[in-house]
Protein backbone atom coordinates (compact mmCIF):
# COMPACT_ATOMS: atom_id res chain seq x y z
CA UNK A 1 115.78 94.15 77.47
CA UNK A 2 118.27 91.08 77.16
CA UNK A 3 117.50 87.90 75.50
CA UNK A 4 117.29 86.13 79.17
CA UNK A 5 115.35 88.76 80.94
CA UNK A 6 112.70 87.67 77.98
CA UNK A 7 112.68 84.06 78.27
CA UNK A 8 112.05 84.73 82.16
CA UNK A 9 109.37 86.81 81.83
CA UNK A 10 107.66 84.24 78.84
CA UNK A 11 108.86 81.23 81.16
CA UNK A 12 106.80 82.90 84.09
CA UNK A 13 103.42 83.58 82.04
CA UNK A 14 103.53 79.93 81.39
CA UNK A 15 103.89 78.69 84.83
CA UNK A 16 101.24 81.69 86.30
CA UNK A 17 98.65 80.20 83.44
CA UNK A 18 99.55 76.77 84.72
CA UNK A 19 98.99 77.38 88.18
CA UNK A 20 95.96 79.12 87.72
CA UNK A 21 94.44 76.54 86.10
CA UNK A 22 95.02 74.33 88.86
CA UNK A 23 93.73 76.95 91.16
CA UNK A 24 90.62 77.10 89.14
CA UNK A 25 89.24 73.64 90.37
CA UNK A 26 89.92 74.65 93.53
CA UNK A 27 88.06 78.30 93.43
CA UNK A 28 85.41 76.38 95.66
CA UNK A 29 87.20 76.08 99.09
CA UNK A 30 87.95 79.59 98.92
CA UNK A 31 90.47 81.75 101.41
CA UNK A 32 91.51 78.15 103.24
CA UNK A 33 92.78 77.07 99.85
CA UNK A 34 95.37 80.26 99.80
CA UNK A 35 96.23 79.49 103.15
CA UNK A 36 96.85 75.53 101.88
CA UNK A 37 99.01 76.41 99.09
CA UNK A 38 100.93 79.70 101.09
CA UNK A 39 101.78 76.45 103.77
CA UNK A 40 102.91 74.74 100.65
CA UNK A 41 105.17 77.58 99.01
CA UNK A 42 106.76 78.42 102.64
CA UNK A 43 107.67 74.67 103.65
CA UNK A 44 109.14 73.79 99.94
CA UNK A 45 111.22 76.99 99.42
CA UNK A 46 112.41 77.51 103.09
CA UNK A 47 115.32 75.47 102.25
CA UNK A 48 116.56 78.01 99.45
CA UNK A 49 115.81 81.02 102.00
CA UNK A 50 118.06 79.12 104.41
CA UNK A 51 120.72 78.53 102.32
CA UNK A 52 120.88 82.02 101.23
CA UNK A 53 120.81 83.25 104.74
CA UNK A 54 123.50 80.88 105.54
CA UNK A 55 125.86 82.55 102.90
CA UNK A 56 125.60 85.62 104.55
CA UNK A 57 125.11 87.89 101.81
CA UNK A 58 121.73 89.46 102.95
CA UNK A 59 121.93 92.72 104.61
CA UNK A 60 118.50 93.28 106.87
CA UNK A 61 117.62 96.72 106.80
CA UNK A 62 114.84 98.61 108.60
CA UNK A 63 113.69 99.70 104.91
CA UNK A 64 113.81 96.49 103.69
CA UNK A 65 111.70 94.85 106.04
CA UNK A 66 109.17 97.49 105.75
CA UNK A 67 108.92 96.56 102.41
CA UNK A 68 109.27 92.84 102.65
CA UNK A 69 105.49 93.42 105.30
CA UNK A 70 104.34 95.97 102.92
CA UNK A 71 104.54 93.75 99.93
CA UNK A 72 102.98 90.68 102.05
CA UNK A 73 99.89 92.96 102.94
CA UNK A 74 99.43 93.95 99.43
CA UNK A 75 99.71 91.04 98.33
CA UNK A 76 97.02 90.05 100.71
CA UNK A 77 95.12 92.68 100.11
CA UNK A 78 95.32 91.90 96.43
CA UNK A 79 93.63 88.27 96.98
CA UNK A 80 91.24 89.59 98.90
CA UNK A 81 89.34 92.12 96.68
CA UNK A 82 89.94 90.00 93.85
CA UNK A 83 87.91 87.42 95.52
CA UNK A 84 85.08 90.08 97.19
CA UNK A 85 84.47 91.37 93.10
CA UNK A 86 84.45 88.02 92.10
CA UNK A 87 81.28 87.91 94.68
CA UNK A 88 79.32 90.86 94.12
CA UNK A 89 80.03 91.62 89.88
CA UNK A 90 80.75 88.94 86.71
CA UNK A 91 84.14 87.56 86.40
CA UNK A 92 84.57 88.91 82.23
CA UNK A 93 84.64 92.38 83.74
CA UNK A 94 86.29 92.34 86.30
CA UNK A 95 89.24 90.32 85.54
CA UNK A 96 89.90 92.07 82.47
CA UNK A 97 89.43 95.65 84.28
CA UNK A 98 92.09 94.15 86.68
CA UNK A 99 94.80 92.62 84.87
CA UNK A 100 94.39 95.35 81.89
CA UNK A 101 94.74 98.20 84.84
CA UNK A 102 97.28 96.36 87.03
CA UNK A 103 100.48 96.58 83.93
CA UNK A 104 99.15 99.74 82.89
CA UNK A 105 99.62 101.29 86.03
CA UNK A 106 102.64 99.42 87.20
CA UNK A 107 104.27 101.19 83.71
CA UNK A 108 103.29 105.00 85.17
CA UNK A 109 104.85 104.19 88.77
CA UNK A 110 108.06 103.17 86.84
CA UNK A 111 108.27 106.39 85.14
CA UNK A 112 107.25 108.25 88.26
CA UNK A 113 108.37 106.92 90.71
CA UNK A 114 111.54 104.39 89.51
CA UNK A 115 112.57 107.29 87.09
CA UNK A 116 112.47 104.93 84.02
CA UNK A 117 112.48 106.99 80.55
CA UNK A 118 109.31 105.53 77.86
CA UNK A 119 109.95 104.96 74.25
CA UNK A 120 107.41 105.41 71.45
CA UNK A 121 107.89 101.76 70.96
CA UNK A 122 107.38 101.07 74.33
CA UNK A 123 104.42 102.58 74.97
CA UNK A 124 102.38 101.54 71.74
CA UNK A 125 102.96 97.87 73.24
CA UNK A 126 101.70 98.68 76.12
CA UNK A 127 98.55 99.71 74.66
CA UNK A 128 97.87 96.60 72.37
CA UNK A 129 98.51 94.31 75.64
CA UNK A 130 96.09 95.64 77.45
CA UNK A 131 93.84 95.89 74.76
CA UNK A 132 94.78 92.15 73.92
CA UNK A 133 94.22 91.40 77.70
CA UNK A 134 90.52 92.76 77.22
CA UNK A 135 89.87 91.27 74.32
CA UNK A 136 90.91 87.71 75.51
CA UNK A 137 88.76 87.80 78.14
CA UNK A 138 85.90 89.95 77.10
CA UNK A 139 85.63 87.86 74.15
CA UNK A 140 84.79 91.29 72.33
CA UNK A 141 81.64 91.53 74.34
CA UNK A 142 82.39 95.06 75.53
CA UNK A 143 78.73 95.61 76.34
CA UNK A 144 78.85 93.92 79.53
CA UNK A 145 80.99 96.78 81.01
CA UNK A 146 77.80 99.03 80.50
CA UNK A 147 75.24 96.89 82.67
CA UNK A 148 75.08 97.87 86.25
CA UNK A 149 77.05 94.62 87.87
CA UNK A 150 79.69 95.56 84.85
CA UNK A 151 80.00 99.06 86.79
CA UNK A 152 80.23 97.77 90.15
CA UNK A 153 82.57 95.00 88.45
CA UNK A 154 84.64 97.97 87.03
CA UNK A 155 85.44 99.43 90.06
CA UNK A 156 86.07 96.61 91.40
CA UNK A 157 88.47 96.08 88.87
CA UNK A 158 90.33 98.92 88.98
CA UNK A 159 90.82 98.39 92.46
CA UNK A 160 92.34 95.25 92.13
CA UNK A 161 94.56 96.41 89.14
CA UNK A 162 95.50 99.19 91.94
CA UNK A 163 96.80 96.90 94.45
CA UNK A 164 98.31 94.77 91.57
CA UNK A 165 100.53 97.88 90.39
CA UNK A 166 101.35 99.00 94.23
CA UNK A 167 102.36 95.91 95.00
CA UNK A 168 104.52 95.29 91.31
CA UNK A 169 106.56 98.77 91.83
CA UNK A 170 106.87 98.21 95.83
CA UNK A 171 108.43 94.13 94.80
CA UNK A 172 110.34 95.55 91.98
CA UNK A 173 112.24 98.45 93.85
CA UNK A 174 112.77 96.15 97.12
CA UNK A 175 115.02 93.93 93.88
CA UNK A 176 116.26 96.93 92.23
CA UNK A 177 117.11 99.16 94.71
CA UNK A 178 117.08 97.73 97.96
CA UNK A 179 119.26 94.51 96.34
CA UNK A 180 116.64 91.93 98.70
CA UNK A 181 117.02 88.59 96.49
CA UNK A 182 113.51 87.69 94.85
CA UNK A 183 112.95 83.72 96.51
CA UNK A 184 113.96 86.09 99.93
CA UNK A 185 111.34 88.77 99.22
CA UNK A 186 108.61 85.96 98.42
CA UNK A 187 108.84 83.56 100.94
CA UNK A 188 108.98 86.16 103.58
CA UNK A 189 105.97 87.87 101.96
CA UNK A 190 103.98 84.54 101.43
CA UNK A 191 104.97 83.55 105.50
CA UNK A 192 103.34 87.00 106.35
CA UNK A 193 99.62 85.77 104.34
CA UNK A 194 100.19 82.70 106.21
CA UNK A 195 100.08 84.31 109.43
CA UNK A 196 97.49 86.51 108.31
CA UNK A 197 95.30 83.91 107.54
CA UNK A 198 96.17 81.11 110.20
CA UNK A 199 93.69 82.58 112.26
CA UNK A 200 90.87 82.07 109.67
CA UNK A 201 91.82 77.97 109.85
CA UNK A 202 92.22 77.77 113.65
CA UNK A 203 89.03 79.48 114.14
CA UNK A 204 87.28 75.84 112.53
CA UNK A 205 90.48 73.75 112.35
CA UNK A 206 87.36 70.16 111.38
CA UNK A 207 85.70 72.66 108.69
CA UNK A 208 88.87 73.76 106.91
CA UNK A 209 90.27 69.91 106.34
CA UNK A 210 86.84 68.84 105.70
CA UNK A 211 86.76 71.68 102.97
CA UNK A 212 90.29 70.82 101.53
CA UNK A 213 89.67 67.10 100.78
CA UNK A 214 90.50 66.16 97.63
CA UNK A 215 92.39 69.40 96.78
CA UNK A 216 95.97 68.97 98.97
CA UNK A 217 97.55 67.47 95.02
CA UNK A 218 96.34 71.04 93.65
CA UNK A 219 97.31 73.21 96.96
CA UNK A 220 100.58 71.35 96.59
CA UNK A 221 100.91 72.19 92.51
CA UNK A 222 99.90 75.87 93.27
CA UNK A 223 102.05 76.06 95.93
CA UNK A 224 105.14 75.17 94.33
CA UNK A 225 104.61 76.99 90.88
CA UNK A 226 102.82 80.27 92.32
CA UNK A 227 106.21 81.18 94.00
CA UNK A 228 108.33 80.54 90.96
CA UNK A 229 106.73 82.35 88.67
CA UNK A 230 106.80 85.69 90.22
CA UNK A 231 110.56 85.07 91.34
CA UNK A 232 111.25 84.67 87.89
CA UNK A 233 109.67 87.60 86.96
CA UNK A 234 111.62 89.51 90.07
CA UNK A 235 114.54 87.80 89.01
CA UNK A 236 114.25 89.67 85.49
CA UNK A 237 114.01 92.93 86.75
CA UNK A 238 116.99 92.14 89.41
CA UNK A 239 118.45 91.60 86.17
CA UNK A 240 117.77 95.42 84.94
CA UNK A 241 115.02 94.72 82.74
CA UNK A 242 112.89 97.64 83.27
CA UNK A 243 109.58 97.55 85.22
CA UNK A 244 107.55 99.29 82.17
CA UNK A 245 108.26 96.26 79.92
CA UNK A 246 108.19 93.36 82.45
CA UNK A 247 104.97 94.26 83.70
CA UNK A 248 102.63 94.39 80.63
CA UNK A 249 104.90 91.46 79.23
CA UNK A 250 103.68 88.82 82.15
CA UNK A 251 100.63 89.19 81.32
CA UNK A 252 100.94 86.91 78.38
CA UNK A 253 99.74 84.64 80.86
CA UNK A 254 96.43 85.36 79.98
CA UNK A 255 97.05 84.22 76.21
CA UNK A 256 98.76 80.74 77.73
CA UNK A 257 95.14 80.76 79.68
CA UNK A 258 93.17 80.73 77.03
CA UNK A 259 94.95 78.54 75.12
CA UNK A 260 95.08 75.53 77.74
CA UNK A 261 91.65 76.46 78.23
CA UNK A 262 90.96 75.60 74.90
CA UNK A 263 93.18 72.88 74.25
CA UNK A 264 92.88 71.12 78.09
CA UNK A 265 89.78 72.32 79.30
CA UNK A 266 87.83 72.07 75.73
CA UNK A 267 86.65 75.45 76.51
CA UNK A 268 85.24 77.78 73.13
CA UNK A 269 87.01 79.97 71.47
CA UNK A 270 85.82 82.63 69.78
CA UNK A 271 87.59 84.68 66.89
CA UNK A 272 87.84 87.70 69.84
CA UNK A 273 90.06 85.50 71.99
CA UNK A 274 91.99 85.07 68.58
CA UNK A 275 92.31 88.61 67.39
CA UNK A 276 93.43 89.59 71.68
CA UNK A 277 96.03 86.63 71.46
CA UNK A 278 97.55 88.20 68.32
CA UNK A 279 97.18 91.88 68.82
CA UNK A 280 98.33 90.70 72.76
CA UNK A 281 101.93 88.90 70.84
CA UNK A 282 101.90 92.62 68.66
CA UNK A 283 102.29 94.32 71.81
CA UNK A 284 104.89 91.87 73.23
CA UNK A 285 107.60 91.73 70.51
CA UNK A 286 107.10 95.65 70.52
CA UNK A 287 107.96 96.03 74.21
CA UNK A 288 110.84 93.30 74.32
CA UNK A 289 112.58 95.19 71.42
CA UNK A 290 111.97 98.41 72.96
């Protein structure tokens, strides 16, 4: 894995954290904030889309616009269950269970199905970010993964960290393979959601800019960093980093989180968030020199 394809992938963990700390003061207004900040992301990078268009370098393909709508509804998908476990199990299990599952299984499909060949080295990283991802968030309370809303929440979980792994080996061969340019395969994808959910707006057009006053500075923040970060991250695997490395490397985001939660949002931390942000670093500097 180059030098570059590294600073992408660390460049990208910083803006995800950033943007989803914006999104977190915005977690009350719900799906109408996604649609907000999806409006956002497809007005501000339509230009780019355009341009590349213009140059006429794109070649549409039936296969690649399956996969530009199948990424979209993942995507979707995604966003969706994330939000229904948020409602019905605690947040410390399932986001864990989700973003510790999601790289994990985004590594098998690129051995299965991309055909990419695992190191030693590569794997033991692997291992100590997701155990770093569970420990940061956890905060080494493993117990509440044994209480009944910690089961449903693990389920819950692991179906989220499904759809996060479909949807990181269907982005990363429509780059690899398929040669569709990342800020292409995004803004298409994030104009599909928008569609999706337009009808969800229109159905109480007062209601939903009643709802988003006060957060159109925050829809407009998310909306322009949510994009870049994950064309970053498709932009190091267009690159030919492999899939098994980039995916359990992005989610160093979730150290940057908990350090701007401590350090902006004067949140505690514990000596568990300390020991996952080191043993979480461990597992990164093994998979970029793998």
């Amino acid at each position: 894995m180059t030098l570059g394809s590294v600073f992408l992938v660390v460049l990208a963990s910083l803006i995800h954290a950033s943007w989803n700390l914006l999104a977190k003061r915005a977690a009350s207004v719900g799906a109408v904030f996604v649609f907000a900040y999806n409006l956002v992301a497809c007005i501000a990078y339509a230009p780019w889309v355009i341009w590349l268009l213009g140059q006429g370098n794109i070649t549409w393909t039936q296969t690649g616009i399956g996969f530009i709508v199948l990424s979209g509804l993942l995507h979707l998908t995604y966003s969706l269950c994330l939000q229904r476990g948020y409602q019905v199990a605690d947040l410390s299990v399932v986001y864990p269970v989700a973003r510790g599952t999601g790289p994990m299984l985004s590594s098998i499909g690129a051995f299965v199905i991309l055909g990419e060949t695992p190191t030693g080295m590569g794997l033991i990283g692997l291992l100590l970010v997701v155990t770093g991802i569970v420990l940061i968030a956890t905060q080494g309370r493993l117990s509440a993964f044994s209480r009944p809303s910690g089961l449903v929440g693990v389920r819950w979980g692991t179906t989220t960290g499904g759809l996060i792994a479909c949807y990181t080996v269907v982005d990363a061969y429509a780059v690899k393979t398929l040669g569709i340019a990342p800020v292409v395969l995004e803004w298409f994808s994030n104009l599909l959601r928008f569609f999706l959910l337009l009808p969800l707006v229109l159905a109480n057009p007062r209601r939903a800019i009643e709802s988003m006053r006060g957060y159109w500075w925050t829809a407009l923040g998310v909306g322009l960093l949510s994009p870049l970060s994950y064309i970053f991250v498709l932009a190091a695997l267009t690159g030919g980093a492999p899939l098994s490395i980039v995916a359990p490397m992005r989610e160093m985001s979730m150290m940057v989180g908990a350090l701007m939660g401590m350090l902006i949002l004067r949140e505690a931390v514990g000596p568990w968030r300390l020991v996952g942000c080191g043993v979480l670093i461990a597992g990164a500097v093994l998979l970029s020199a793998s």
